[in-house]
N, C-alpha and C. Protein backbone atom coordinates (compact mmCIF):
# COMPACT_ATOMS: atom_id res chain seq x y z
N UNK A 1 14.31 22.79 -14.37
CA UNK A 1 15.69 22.58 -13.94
C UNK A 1 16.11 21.13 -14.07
N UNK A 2 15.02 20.49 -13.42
CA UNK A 2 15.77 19.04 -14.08
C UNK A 2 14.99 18.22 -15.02
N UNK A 3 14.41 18.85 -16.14
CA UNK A 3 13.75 18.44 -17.42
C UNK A 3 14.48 17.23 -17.92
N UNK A 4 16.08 16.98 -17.82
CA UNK A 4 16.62 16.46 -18.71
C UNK A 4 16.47 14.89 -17.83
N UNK A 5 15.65 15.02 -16.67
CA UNK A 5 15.85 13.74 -15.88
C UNK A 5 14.64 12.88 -16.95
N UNK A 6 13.56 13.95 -16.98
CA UNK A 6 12.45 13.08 -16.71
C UNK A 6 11.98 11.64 -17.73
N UNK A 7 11.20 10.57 -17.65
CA UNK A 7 11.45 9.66 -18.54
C UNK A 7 12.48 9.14 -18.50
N UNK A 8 14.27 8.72 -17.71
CA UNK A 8 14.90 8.35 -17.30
C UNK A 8 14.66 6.94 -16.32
N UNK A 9 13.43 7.34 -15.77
CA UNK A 9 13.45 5.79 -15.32
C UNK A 9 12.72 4.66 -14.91
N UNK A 10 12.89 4.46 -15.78
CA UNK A 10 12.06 2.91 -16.00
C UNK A 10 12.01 2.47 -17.57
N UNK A 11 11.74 1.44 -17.63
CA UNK A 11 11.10 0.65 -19.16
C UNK A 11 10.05 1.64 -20.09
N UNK A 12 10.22 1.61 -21.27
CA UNK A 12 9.12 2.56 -21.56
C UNK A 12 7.88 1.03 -21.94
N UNK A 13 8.15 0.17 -21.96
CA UNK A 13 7.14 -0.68 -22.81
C UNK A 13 6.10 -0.91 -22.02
N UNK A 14 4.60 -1.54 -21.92
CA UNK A 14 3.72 -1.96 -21.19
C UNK A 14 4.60 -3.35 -20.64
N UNK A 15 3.79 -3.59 -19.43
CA UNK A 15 4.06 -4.61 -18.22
C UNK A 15 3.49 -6.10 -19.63
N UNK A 16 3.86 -6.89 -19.94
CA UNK A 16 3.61 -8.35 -20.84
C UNK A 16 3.65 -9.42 -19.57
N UNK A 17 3.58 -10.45 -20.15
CA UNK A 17 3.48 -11.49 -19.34
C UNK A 17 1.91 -12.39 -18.67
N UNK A 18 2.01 -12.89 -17.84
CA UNK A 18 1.01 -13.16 -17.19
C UNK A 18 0.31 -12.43 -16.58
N UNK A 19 -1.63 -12.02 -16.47
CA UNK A 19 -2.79 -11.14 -15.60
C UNK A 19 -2.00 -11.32 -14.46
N UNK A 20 -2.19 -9.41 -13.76
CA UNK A 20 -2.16 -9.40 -12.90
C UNK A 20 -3.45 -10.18 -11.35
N UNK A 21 -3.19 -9.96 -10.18
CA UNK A 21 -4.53 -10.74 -9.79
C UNK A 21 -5.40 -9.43 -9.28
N UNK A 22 -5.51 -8.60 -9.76
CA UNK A 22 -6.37 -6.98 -9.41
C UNK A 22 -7.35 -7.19 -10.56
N UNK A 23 -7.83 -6.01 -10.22
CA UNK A 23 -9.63 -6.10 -11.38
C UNK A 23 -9.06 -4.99 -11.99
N UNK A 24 -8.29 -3.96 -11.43
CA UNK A 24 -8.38 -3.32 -12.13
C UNK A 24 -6.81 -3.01 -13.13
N UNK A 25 -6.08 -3.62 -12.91
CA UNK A 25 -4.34 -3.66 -13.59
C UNK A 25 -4.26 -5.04 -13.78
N UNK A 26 -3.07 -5.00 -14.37
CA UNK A 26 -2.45 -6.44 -15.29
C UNK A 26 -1.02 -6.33 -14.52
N UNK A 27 -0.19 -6.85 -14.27
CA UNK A 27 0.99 -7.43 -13.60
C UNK A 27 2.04 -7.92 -14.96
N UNK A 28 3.05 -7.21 -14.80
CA UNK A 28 3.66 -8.14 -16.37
C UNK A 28 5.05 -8.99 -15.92
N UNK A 29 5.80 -8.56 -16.56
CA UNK A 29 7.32 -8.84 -16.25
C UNK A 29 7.90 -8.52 -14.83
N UNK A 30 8.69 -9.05 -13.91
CA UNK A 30 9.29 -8.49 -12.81
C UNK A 30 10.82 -8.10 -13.10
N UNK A 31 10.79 -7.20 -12.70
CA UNK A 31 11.54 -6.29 -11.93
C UNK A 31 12.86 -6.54 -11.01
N UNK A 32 13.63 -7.16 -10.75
CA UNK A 32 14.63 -7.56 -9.42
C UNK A 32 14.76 -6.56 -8.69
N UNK A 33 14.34 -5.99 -7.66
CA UNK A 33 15.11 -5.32 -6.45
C UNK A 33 16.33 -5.36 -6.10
N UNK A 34 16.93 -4.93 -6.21
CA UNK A 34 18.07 -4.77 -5.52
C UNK A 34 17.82 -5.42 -3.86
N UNK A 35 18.49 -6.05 -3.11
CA UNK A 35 18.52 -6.67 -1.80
C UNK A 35 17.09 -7.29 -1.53
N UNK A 36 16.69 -8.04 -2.79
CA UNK A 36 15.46 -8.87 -3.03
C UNK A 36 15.03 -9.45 -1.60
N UNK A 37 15.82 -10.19 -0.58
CA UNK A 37 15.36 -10.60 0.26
C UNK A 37 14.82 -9.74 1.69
N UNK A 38 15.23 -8.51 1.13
CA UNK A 38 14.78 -7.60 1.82
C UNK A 38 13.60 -6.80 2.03
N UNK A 39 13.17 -6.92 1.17
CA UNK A 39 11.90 -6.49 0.35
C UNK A 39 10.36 -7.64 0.52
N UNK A 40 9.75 -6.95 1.28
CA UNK A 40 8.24 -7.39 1.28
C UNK A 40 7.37 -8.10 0.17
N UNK A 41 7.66 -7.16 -1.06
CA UNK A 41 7.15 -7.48 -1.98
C UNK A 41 7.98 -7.73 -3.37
N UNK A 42 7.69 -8.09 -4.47
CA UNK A 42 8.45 -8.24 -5.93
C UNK A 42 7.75 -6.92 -6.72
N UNK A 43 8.21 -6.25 -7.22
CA UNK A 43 8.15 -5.21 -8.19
C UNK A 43 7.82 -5.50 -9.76
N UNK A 44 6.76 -5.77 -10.42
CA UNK A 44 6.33 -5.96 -11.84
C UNK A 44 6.12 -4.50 -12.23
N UNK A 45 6.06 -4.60 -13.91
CA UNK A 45 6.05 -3.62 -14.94
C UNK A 45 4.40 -4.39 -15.20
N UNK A 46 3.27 -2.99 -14.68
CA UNK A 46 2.23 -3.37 -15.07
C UNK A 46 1.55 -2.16 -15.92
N UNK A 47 -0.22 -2.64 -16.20
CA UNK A 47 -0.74 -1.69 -17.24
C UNK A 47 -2.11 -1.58 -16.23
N UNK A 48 -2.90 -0.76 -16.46
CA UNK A 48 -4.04 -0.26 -15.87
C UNK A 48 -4.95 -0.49 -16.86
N UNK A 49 -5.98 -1.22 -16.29
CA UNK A 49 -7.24 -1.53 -17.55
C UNK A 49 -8.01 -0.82 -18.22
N UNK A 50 -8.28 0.77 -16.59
CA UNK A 50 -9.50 1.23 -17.51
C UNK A 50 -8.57 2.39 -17.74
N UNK A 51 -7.42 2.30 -18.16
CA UNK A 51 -6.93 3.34 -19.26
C UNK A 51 -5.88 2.84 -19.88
N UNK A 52 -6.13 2.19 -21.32
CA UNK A 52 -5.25 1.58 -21.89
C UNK A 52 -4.04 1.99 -22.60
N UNK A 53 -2.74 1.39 -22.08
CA UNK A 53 -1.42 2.41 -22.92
C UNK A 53 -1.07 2.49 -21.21
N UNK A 54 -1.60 2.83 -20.65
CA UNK A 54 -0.83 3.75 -19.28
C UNK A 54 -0.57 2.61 -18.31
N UNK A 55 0.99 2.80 -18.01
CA UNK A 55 2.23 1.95 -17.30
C UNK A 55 1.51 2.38 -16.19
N UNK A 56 1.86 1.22 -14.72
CA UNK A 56 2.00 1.45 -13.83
C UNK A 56 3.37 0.36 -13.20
N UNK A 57 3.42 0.18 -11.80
CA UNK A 57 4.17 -0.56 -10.98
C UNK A 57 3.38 -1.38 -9.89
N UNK A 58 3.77 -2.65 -10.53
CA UNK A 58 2.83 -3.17 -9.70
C UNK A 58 3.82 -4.25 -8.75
N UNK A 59 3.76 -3.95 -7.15
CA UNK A 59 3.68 -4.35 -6.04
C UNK A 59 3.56 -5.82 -5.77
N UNK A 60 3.48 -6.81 -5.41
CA UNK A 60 3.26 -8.61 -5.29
C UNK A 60 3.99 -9.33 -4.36
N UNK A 61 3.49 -9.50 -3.21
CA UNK A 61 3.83 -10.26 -2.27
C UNK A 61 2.29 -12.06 -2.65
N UNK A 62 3.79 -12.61 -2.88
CA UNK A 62 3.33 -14.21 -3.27
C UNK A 62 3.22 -15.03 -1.99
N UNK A 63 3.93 -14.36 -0.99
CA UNK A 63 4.02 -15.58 -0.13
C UNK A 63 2.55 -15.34 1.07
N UNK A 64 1.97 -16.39 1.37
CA UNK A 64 0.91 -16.65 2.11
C UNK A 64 1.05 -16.04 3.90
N UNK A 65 2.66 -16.56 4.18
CA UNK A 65 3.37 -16.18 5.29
C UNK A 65 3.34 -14.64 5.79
N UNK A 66 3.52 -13.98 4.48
CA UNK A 66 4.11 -12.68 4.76
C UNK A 66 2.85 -11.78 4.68
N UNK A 67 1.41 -12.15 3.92
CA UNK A 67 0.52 -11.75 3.24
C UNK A 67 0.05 -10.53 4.43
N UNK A 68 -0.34 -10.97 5.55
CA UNK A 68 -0.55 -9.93 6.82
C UNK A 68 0.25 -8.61 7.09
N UNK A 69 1.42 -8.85 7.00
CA UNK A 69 1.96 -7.79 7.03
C UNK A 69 2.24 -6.47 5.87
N UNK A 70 2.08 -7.66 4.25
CA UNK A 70 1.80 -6.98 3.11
C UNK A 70 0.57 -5.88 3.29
N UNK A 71 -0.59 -6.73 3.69
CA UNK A 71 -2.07 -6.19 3.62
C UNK A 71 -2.07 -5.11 4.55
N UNK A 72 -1.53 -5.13 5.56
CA UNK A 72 -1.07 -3.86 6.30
C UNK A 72 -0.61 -2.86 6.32
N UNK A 73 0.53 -3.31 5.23
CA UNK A 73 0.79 -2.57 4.59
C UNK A 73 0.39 -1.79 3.36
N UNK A 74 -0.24 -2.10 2.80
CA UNK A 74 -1.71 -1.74 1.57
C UNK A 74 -2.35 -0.72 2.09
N UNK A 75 -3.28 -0.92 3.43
CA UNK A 75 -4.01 -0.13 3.99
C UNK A 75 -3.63 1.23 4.50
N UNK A 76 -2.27 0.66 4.97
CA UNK A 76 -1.47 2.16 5.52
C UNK A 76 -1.53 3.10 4.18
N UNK A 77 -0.98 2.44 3.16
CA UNK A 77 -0.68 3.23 2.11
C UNK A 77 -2.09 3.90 1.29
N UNK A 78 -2.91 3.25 1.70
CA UNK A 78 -4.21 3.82 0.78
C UNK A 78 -4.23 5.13 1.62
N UNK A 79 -4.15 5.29 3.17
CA UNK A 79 -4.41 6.61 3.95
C UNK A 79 -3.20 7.74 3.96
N UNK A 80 -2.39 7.38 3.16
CA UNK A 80 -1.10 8.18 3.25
C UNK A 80 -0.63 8.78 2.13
N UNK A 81 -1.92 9.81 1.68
CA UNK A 81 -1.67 10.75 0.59
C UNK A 81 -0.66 11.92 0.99
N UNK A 82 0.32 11.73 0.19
CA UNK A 82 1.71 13.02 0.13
C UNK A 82 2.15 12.77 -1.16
N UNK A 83 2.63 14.01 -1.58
CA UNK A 83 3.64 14.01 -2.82
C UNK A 83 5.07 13.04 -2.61
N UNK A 84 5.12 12.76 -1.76
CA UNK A 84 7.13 12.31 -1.24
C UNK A 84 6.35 10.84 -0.86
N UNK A 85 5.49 10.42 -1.08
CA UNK A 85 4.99 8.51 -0.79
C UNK A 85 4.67 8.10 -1.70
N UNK A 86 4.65 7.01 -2.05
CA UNK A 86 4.23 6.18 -3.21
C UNK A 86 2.62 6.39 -3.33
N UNK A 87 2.54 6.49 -5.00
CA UNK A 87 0.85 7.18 -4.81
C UNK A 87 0.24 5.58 -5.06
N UNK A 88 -0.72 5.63 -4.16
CA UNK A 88 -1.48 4.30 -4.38
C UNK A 88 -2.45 4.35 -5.69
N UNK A 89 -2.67 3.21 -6.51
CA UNK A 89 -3.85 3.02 -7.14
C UNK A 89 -4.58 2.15 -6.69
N UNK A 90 -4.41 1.01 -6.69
CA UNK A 90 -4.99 -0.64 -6.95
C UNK A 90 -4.88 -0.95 -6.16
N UNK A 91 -5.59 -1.88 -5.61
CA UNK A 91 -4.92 -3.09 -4.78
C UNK A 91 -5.82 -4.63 -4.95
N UNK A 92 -5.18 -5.56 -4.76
CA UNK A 92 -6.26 -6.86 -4.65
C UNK A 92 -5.67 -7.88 -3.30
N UNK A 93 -6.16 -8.65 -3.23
CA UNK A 93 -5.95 -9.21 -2.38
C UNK A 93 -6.54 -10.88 -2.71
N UNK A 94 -5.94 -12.28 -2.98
CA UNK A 94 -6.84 -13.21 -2.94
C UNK A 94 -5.67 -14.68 -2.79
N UNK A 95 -6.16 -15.18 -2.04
CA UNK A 95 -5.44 -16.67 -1.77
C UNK A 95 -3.98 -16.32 -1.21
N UNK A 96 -4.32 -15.12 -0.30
CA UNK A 96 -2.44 -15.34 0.10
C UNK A 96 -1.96 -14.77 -0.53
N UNK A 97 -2.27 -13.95 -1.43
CA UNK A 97 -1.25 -12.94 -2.66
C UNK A 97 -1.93 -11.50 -2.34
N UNK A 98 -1.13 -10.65 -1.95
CA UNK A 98 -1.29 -9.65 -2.25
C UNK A 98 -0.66 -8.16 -3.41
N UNK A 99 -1.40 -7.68 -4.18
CA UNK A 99 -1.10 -7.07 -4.93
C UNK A 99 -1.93 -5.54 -4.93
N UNK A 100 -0.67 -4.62 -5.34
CA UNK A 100 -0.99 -2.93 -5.00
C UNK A 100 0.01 -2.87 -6.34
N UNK A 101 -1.11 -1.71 -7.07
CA UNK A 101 -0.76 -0.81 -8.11
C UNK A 101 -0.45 0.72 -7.72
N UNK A 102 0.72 1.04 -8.53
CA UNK A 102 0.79 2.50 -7.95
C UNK A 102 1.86 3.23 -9.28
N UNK A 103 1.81 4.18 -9.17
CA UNK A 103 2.55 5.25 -10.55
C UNK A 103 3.74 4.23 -10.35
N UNK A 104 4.21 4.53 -11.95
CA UNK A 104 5.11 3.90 -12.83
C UNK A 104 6.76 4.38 -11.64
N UNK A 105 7.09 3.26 -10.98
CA UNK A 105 8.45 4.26 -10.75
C UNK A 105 9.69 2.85 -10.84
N UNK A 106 10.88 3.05 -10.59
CA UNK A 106 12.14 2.17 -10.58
C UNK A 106 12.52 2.81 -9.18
N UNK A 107 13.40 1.60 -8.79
CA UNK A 107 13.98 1.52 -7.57
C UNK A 107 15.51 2.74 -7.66
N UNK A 108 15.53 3.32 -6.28
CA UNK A 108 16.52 4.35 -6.57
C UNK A 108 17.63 3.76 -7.30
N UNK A 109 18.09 3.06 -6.29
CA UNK A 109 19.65 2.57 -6.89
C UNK A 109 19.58 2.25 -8.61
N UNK A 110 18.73 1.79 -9.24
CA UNK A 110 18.79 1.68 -10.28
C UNK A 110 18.63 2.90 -11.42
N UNK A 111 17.70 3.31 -10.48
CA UNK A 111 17.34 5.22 -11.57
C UNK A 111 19.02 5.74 -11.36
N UNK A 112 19.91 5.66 -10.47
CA UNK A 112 21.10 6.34 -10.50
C UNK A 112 22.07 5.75 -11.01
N UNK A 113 22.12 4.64 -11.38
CA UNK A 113 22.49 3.87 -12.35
C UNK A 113 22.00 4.35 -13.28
N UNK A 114 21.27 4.42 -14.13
CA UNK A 114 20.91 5.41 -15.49
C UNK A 114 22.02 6.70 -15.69
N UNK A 115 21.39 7.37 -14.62
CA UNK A 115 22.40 8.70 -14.65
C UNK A 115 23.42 8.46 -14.90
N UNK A 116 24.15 7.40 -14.22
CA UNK A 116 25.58 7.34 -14.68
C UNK A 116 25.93 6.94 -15.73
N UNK A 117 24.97 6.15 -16.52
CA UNK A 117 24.69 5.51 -18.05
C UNK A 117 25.10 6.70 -19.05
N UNK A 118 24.23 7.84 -18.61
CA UNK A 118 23.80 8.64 -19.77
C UNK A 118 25.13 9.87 -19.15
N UNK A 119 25.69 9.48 -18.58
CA UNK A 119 26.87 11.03 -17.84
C UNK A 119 26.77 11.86 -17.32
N UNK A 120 25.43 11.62 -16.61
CA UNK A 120 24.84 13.10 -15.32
C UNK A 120 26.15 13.07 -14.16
N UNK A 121 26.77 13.75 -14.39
CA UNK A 121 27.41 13.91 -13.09
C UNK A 121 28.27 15.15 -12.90
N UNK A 122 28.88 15.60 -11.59
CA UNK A 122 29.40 16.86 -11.27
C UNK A 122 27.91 17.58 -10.51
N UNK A 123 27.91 19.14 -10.90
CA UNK A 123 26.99 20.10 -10.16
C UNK A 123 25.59 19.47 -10.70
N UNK A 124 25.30 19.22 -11.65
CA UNK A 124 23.51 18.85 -12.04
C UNK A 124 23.10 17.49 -11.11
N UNK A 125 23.79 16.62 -11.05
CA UNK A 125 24.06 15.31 -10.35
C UNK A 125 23.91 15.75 -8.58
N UNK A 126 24.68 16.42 -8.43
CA UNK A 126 24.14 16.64 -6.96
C UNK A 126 23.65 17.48 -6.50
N UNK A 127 23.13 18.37 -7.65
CA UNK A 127 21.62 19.27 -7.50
C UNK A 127 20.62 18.11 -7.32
N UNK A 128 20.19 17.32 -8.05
CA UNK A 128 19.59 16.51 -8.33
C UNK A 128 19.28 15.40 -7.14
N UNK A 129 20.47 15.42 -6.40
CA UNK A 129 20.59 14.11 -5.29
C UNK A 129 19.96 15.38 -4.18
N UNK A 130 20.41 16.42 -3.83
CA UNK A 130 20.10 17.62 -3.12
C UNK A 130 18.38 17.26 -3.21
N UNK A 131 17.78 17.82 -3.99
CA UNK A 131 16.57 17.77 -4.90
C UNK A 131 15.92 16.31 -4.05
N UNK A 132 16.68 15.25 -4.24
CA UNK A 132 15.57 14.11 -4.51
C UNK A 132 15.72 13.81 -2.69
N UNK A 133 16.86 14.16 -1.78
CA UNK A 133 16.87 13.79 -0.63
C UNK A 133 15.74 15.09 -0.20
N UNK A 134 15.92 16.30 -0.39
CA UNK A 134 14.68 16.96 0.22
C UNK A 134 12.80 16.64 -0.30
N UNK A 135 12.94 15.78 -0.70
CA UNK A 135 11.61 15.50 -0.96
C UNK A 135 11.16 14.23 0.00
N UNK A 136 12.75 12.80 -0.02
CA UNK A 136 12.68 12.23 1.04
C UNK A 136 11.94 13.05 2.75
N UNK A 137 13.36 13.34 2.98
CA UNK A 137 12.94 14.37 3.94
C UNK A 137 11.59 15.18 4.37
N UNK A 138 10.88 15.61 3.07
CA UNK A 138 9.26 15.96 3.14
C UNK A 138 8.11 14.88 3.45
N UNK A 139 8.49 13.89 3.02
CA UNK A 139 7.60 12.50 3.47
C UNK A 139 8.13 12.10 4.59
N UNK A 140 9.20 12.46 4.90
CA UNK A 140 9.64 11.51 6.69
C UNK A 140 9.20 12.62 7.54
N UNK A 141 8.41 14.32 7.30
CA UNK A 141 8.18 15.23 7.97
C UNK A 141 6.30 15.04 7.81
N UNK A 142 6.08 14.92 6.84
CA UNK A 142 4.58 14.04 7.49
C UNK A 142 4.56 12.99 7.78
N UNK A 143 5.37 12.01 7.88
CA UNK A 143 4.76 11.12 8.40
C UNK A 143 4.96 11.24 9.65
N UNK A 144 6.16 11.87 10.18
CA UNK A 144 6.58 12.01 11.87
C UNK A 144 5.48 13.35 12.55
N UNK A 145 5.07 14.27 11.59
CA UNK A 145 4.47 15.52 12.10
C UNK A 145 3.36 15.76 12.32
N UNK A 146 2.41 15.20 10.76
CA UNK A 146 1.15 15.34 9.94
C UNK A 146 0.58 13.78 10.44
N UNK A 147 1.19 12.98 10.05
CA UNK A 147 0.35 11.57 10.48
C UNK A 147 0.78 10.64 11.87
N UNK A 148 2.03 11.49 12.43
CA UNK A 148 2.37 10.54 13.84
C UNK A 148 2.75 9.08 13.72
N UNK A 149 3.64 9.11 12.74
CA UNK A 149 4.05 7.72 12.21
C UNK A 149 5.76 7.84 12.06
N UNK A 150 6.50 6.79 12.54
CA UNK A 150 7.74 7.05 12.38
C UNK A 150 7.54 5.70 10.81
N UNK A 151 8.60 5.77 10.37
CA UNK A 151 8.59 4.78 8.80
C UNK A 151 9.93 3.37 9.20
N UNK A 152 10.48 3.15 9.89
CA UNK A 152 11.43 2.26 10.64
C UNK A 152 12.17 1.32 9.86
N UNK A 153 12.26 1.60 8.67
CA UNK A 153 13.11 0.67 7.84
C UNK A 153 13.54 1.99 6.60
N UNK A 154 14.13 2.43 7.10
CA UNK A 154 14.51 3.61 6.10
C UNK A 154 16.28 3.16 5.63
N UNK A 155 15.81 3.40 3.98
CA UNK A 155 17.39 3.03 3.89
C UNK A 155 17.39 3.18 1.78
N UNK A 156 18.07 2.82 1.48
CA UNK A 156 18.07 3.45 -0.33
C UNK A 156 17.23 2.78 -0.88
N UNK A 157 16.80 1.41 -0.31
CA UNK A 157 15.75 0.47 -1.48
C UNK A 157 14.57 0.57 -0.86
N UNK A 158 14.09 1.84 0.26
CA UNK A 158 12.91 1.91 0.45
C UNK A 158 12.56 3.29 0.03
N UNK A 159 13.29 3.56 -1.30
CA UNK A 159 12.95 5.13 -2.38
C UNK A 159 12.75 4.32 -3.78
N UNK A 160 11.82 4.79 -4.25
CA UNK A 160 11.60 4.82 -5.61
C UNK A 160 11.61 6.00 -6.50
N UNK A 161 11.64 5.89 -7.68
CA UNK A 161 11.68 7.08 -8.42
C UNK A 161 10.67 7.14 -9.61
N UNK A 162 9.97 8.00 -9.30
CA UNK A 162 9.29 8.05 -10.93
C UNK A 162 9.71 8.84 -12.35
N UNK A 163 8.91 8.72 -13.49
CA UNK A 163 9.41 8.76 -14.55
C UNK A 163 9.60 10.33 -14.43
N UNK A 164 9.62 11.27 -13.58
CA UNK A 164 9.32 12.51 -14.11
C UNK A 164 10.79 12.85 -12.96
N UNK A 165 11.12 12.04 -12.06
CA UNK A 165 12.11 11.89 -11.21
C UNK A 165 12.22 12.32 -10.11
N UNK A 166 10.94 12.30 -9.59
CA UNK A 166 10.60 12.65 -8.08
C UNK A 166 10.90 11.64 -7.03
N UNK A 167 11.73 11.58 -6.00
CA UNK A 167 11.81 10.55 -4.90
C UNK A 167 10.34 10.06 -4.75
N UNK A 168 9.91 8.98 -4.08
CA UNK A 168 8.79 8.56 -3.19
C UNK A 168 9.13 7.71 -1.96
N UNK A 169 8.76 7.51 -1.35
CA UNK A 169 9.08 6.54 0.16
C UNK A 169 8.12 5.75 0.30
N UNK A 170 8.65 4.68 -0.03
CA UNK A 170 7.65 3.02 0.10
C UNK A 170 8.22 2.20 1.39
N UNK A 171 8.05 1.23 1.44
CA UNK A 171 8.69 0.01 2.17
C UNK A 171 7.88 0.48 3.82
N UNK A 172 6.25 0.36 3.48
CA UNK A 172 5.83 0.93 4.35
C UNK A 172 4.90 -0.37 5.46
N UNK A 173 5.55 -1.41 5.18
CA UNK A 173 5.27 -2.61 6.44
C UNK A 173 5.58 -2.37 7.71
N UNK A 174 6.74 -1.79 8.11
CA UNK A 174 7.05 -1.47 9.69
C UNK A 174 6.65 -0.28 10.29
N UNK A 175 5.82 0.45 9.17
CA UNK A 175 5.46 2.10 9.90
C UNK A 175 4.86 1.67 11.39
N UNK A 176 5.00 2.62 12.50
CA UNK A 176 4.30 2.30 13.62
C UNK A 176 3.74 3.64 13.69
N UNK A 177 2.86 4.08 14.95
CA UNK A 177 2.85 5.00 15.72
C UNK A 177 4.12 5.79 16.07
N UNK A 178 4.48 7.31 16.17
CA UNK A 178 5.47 7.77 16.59
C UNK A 178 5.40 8.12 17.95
N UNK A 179 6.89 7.46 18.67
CA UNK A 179 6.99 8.50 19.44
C UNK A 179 6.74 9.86 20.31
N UNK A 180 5.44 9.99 20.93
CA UNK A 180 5.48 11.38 21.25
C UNK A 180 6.27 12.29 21.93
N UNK A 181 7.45 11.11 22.61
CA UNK A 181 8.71 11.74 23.34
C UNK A 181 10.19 11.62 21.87
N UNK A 182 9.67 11.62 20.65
CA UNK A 182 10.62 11.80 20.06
C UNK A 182 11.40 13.13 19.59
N UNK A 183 12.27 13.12 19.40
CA UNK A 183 13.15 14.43 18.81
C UNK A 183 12.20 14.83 17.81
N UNK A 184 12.43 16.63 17.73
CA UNK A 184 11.87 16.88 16.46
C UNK A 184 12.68 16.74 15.04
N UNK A 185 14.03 16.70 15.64
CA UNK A 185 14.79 16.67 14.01
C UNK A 185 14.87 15.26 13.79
N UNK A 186 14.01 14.19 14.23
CA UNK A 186 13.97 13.14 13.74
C UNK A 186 13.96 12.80 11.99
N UNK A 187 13.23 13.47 11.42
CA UNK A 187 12.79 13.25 10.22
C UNK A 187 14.20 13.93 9.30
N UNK A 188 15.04 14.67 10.07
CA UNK A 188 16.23 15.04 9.30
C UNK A 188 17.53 14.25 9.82
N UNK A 189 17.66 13.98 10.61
CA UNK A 189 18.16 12.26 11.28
C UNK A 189 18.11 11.52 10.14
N UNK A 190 16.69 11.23 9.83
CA UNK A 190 16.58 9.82 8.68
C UNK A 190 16.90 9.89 7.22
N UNK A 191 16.92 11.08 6.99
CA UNK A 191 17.23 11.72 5.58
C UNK A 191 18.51 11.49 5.61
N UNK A 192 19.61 11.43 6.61
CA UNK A 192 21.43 11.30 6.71
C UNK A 192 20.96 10.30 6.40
N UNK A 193 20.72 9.38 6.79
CA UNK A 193 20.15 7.52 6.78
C UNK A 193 20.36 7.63 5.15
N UNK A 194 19.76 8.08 4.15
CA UNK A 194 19.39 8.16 2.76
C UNK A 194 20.42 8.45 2.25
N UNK A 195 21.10 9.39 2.73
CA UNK A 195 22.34 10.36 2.13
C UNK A 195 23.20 8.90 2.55
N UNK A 196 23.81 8.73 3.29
CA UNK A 196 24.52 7.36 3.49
C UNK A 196 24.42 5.93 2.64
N UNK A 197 23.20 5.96 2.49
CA UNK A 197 22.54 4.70 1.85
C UNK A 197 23.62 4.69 0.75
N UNK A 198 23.32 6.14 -0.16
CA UNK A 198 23.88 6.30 -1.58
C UNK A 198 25.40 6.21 -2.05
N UNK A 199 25.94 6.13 -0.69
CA UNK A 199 27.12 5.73 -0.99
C UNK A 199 27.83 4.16 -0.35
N UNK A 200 26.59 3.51 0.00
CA UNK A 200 27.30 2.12 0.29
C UNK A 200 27.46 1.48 0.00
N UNK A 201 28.26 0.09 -0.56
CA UNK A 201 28.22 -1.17 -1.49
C UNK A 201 26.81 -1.58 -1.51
N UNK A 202 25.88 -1.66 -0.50
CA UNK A 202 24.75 -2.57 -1.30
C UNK A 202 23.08 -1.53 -0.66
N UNK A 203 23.57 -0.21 -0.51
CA UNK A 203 22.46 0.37 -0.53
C UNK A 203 21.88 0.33 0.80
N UNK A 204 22.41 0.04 1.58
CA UNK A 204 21.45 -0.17 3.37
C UNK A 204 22.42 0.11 4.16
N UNK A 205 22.02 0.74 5.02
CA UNK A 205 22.48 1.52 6.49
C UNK A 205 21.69 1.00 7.69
């Protein structure tokens, strides 16, 4: 049904530039985020060593300051296997830099920018947004259900998209413990959060 997404988003070329600092990926070109100062980390176009040809996204928090809360964020993410989260590969860690590899994806706002490039829009367009918010929604239901974690910075530049055009949910520095006196429709609460995002001048609610 939505074949015609897939490969839509991102760069097709390998990550160039300067070694990544992982053993096992290379770090290439960056990426701009959208609400850059918002964002934990910088987003590079990287490659994976021990399989050559194959893109990934590689993750990079430079600053020494922030490195603790990065690395915290690393760890969360290595234990937080779901289809609807960013799939971890890599990670390194050295002098204050931290760096995490993970499947090839682009930042929402920009994958929907494509769409509008190429003229997805009307009923396939918001099948598609339908589609990519219920998968949101599936990762904010384990993490509130399955792992007891609320995600606390939810908003459009903490979705990525991969090449095949599946949502994922990153921006996972503020996860805490949930609530055990919380609502259960919490996790559909935060999904409006998403649905909102997509229509605001700069993507945050």
């Amino acid at each position: 049904m939505f074949s015609f997404f897939k490969g839509s988003s991102g760069p097709s070329g390998p990550g160039g530039g300067a070694p990544g600092t992982g053993l096992g990926f290379d770090a290439g070109s960056e990426r701009r985020l959208p609400n850059q100062d918002k964002h934990l980390f910088r987003l590079h176009e990287g490659t994976l060593r021990d399989r050559p040809g194959t893109r990934c996204s590689v993750f990079v928090c430079a600053d020494p300051d922030l490195s603790p809360a990065a690395s915290a964020a690393v760890k969360r993410m290595k234990t937080l296997r779901h289809p609807s989260v960013l799939t971890y590969l890599d990670s390194s860690e050295s002098g204050g830099r931290v760096s995490v590899a993970t499947e090839e994806v682009t930042p929402l706002s920009a994958h929907l920018d494509e769409l509008d490039a190429q003229g997805v829009r009307g009923a396939p367009r918001d099948q598609y947004l339908a589609w990519g918010l219920f998968q949101v929604l599936r990762g904010l239901s384990f993490l509130n259900n399955d792992a007891k974690l609320r995600h606390n910075s939810l908003h459009g530049d903490a979705v990525f998209v991969t090449r095949a055009g599946d949502w994922k949910l990153f921006a996972l520095d503020r996860v805490t413990p949930a609530d055990p006196d919380s609502h259960p429709a919490a996790p559909r609460l935060q999904a409006l959060q998403v649905a909102k995002a997509l229509g605001s001048p700069n993507g945050m609610v």
